[in-house]
Protein backbone atom coordinates (compact mmCIF):
# COMPACT_ATOMS: atom_id res chain seq x y z
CA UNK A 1 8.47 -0.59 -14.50
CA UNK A 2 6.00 2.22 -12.97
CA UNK A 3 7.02 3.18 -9.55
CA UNK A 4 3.49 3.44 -8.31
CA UNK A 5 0.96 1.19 -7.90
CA UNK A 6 -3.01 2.58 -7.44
CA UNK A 7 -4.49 0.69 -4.82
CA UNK A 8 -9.02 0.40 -4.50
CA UNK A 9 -9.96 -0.73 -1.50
CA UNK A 10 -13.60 -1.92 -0.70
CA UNK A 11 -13.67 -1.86 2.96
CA UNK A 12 -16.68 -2.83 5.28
CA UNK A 13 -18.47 0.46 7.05
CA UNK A 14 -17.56 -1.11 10.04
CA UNK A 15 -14.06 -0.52 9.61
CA UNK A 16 -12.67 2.81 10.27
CA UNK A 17 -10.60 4.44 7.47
CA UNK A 18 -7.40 4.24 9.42
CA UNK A 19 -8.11 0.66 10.05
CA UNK A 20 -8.73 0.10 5.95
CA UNK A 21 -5.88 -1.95 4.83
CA UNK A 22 -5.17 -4.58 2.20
CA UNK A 23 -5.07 -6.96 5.32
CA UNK A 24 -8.41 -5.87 6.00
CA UNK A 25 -10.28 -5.21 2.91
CA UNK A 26 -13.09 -6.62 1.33
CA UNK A 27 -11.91 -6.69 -2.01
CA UNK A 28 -8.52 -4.88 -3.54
CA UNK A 29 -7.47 -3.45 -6.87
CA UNK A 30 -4.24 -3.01 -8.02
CA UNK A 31 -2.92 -1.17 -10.79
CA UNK A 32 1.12 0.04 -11.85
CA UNK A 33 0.52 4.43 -11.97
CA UNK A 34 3.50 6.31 -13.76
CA UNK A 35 2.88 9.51 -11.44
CA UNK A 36 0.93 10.75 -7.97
CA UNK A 37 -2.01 12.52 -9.70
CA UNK A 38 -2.43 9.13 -12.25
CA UNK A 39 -2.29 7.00 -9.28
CA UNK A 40 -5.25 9.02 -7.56
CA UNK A 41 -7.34 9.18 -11.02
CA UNK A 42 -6.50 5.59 -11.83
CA UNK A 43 -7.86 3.89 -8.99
CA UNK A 44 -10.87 5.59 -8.80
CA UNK A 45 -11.13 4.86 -12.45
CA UNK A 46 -10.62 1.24 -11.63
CA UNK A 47 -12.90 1.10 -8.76
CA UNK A 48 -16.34 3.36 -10.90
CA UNK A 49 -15.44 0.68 -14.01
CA UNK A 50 -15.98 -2.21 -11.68
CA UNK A 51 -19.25 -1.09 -10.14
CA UNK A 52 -17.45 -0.77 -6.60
CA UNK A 53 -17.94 0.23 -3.64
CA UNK A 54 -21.89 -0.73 -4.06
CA UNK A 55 -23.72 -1.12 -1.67
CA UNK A 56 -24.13 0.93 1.61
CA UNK A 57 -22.34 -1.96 3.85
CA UNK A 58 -19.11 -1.09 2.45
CA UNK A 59 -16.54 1.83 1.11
CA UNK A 60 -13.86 2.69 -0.94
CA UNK A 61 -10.92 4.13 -0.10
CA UNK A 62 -8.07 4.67 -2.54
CA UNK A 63 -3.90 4.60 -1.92
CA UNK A 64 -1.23 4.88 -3.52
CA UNK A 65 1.89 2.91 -2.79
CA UNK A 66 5.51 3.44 -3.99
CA UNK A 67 7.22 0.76 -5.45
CA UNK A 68 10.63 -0.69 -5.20
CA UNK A 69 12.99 -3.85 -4.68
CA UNK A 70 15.09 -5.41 -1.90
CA UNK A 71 17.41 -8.33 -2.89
CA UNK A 72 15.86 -9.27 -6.33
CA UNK A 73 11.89 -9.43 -4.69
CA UNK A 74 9.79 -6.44 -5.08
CA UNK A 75 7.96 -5.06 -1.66
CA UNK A 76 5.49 -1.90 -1.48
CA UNK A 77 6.04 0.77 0.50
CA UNK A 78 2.69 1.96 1.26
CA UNK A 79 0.97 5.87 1.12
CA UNK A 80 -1.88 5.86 2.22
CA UNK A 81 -4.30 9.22 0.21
């Protein structure tokens, strides 16, 4: 199982970046990323083939987040990029 996930997240220009989070997002990709730089590329790969951010209301801001597990459930440790 990748240890990375790439994160897209289409955030409203209200929000500041620092405030941009999945509990705040408009809309959220996810994606498993073997390494750092795939991560990066990947989710802004994800987020151009779905026609996102669109729209001048709204941005996209891209994370990656490290993955691991804690008594048999698997949590994300987030990074934000």
């Amino acid at each position: 199982m990748p240890e990375l996930l790439s994160v897209a997240l289409v955030c409203a220009v209200a929000l500041t970046a620092q405030d941009c989070s999945r509990d705040t997002a408009l809309d959220i990709i996810v994606s498993p990323a073997s390494s750092p730089m795939e991560c990066l590329m990947h989710a802004q790969a994800m987020a151009a083939r779905a026609g996102l951010p669109g729209g001048e209301d709204r941005y996209l801001k891209v994370a990656c987040e490290h993955r691991h597990t804690d008594r048999g459930t698997t949590t994300v440790a987030r990074r934000n990029s």
